[in-house]
Protein backbone atom coordinates (compact mmCIF):
# COMPACT_ATOMS: atom_id res chain seq x y z
CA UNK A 1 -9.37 -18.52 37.42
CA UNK A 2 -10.05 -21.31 39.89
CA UNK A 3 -13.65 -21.66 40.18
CA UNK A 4 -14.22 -21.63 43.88
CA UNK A 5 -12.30 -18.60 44.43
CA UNK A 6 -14.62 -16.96 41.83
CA UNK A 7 -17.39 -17.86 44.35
CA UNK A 8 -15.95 -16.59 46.86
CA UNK A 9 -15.12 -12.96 44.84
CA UNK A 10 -18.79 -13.06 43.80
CA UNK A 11 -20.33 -13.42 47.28
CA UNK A 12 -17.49 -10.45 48.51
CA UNK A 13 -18.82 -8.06 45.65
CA UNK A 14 -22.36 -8.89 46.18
CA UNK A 15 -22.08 -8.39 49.99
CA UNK A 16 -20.68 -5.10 49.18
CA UNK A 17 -22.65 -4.31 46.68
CA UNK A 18 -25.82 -4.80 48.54
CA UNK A 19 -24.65 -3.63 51.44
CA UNK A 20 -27.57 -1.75 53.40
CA UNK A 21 -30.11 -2.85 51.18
CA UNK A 22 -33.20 -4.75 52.84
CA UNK A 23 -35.72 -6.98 51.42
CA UNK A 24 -39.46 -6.47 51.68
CA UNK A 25 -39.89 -7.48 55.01
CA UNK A 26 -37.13 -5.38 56.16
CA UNK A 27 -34.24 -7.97 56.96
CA UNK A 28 -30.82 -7.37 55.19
CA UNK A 29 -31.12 -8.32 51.40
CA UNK A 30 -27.74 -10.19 51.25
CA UNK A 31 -30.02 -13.08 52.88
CA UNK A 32 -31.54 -13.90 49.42
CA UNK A 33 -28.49 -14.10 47.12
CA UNK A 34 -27.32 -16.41 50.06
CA UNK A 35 -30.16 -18.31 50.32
CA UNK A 36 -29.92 -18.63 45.91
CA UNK A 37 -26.44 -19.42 46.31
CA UNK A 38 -26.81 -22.26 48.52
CA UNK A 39 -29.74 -23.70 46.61
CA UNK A 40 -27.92 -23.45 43.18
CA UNK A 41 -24.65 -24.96 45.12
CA UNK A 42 -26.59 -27.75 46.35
CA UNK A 43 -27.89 -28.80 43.18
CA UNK A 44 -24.40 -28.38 41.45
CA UNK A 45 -22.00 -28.21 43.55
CA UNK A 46 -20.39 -25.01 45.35
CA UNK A 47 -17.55 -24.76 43.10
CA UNK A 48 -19.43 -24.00 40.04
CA UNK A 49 -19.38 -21.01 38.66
CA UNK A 50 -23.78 -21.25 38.35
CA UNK A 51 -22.77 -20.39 42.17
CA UNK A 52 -20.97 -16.97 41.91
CA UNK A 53 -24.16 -16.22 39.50
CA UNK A 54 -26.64 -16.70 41.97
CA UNK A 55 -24.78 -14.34 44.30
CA UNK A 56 -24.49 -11.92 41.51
CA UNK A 57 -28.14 -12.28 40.22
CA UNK A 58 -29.55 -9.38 41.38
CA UNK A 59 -26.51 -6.89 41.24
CA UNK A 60 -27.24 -5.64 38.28
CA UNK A 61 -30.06 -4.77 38.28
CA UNK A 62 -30.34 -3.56 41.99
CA UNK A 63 -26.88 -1.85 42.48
CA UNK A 64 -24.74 0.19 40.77
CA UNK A 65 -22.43 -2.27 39.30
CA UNK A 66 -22.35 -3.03 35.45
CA UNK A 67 -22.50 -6.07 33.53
CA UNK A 68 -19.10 -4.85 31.73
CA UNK A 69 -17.55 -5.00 36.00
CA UNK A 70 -19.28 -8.32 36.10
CA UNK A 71 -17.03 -9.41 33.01
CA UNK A 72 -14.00 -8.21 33.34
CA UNK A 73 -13.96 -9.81 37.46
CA UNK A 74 -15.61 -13.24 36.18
CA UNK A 75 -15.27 -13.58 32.35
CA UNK A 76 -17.70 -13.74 29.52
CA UNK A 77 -19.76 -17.00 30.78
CA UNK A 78 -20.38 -15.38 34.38
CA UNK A 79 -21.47 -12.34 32.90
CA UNK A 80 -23.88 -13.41 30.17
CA UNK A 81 -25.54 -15.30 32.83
CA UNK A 82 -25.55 -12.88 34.79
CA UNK A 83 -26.86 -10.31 32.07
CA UNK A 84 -29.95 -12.82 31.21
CA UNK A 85 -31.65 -12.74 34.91
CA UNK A 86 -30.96 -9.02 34.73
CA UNK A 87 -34.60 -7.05 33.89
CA UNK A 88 -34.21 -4.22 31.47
CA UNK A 89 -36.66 -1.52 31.71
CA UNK A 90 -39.67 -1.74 29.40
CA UNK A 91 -38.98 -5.27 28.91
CA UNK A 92 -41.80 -7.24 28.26
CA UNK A 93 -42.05 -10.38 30.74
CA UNK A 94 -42.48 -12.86 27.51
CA UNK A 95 -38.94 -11.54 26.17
CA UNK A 96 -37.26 -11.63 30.17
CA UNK A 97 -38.09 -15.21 30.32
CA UNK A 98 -36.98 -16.23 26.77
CA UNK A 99 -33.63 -14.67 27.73
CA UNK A 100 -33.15 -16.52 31.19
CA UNK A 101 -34.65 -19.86 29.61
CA UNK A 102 -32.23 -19.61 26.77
CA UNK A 103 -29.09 -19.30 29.17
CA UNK A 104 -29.07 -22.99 31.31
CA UNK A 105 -27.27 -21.44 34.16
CA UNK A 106 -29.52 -18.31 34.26
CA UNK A 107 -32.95 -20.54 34.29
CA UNK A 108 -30.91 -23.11 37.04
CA UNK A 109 -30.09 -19.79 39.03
CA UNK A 110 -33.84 -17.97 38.40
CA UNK A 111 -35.33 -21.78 39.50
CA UNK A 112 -33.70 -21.01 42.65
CA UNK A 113 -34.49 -17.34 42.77
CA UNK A 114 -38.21 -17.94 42.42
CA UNK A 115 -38.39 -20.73 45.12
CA UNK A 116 -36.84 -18.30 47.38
CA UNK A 117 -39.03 -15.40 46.81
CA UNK A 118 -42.25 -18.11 47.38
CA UNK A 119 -40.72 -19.87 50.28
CA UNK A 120 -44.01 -20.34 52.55
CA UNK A 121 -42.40 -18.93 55.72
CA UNK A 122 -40.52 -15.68 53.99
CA UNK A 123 -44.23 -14.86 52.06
CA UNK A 124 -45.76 -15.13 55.58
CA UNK A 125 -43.53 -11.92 57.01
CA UNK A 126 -45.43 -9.78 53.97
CA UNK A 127 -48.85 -8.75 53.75
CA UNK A 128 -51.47 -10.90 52.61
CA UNK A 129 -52.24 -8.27 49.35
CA UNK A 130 -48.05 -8.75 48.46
CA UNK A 131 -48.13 -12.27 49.30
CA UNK A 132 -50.79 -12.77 46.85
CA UNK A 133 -49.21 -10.61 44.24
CA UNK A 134 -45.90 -12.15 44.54
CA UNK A 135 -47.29 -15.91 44.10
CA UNK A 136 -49.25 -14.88 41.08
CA UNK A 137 -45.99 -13.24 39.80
CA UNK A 138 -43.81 -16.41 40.19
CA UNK A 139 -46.43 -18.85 39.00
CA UNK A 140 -46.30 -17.25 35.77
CA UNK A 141 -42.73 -16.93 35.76
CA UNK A 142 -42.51 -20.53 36.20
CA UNK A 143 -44.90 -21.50 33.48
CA UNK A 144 -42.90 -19.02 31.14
CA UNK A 145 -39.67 -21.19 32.47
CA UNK A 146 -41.27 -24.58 31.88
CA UNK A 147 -42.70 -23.39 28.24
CA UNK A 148 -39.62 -21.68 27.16
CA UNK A 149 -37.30 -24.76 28.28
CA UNK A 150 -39.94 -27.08 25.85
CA UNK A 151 -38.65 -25.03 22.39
């Protein structure tokens, strides 16, 4: 499986997959996984696979596809990524972020995730009240990052 085509199959399913969908200001979702994507190929290159994760970071847990499609299109590493920036319900934030920190290419990919979602001119198009919320929510996420990447 040449790596760059896997990007390329990951940004096709995720366009599909999120097809319709729209973020919280109302512009088309598939923006985000973009934007992810081109932050996590920037920092690694846009042939690594960390790439096709950041386009698949969210389809999980957003869409209807399964982390057991995720595998058998992008093998094992893809989709164990993948699987540890996915949220499970009733998941306690503490446990989400020991998951993510304890997979390198999930934390590089949730990094680039949370920049995204507090990117000054995207948390501008929201309401003050979500704006807020959203910054507290990240800040904490980050700490949890920085803390579990120290053990």
């Amino acid at each position: 499986m040449v790596a760059g085509s896997m990007v390329a199959r990951a940004r096709a399913l995720s366009e599909r997959a999120h097809a319709g969908q729209v973020d919280k200001a109302g512009r088309p979702y598939i923006a985000h996984p973009a934007r992810v994507a081109a932050a996590v190929a920037a920092q690694r290159g846009e042939r690594d696979p960390a790439v096709a994760v950041a386009w698949l970071h969210d389809v999980v847990e957003d869409t209807g596809c399964t982390l057991e499609e995720i595998e058998q299109q992008f093998g094992a590493g893809v989709a164990a990524a993948v699987g540890a920036v996915t949220r499970r319900a009733g998941e306690l934030p503490e446990e989400y972020y020991h998951r993510v920190a304890s997979n390198e290419v999930a934390r590089v990919v949730k990094l680039a995730d949370i920049a995204d979602n507090t990117d000054p001119l995207r948390l501008a198009q929201l309401s003050v009240d979500e704006a807020t919320r959203l910054r507290g929510k990240y800040a904490y996420a980050r700490a949890q990052l920085d803390v579990q990447s120290e053990h």
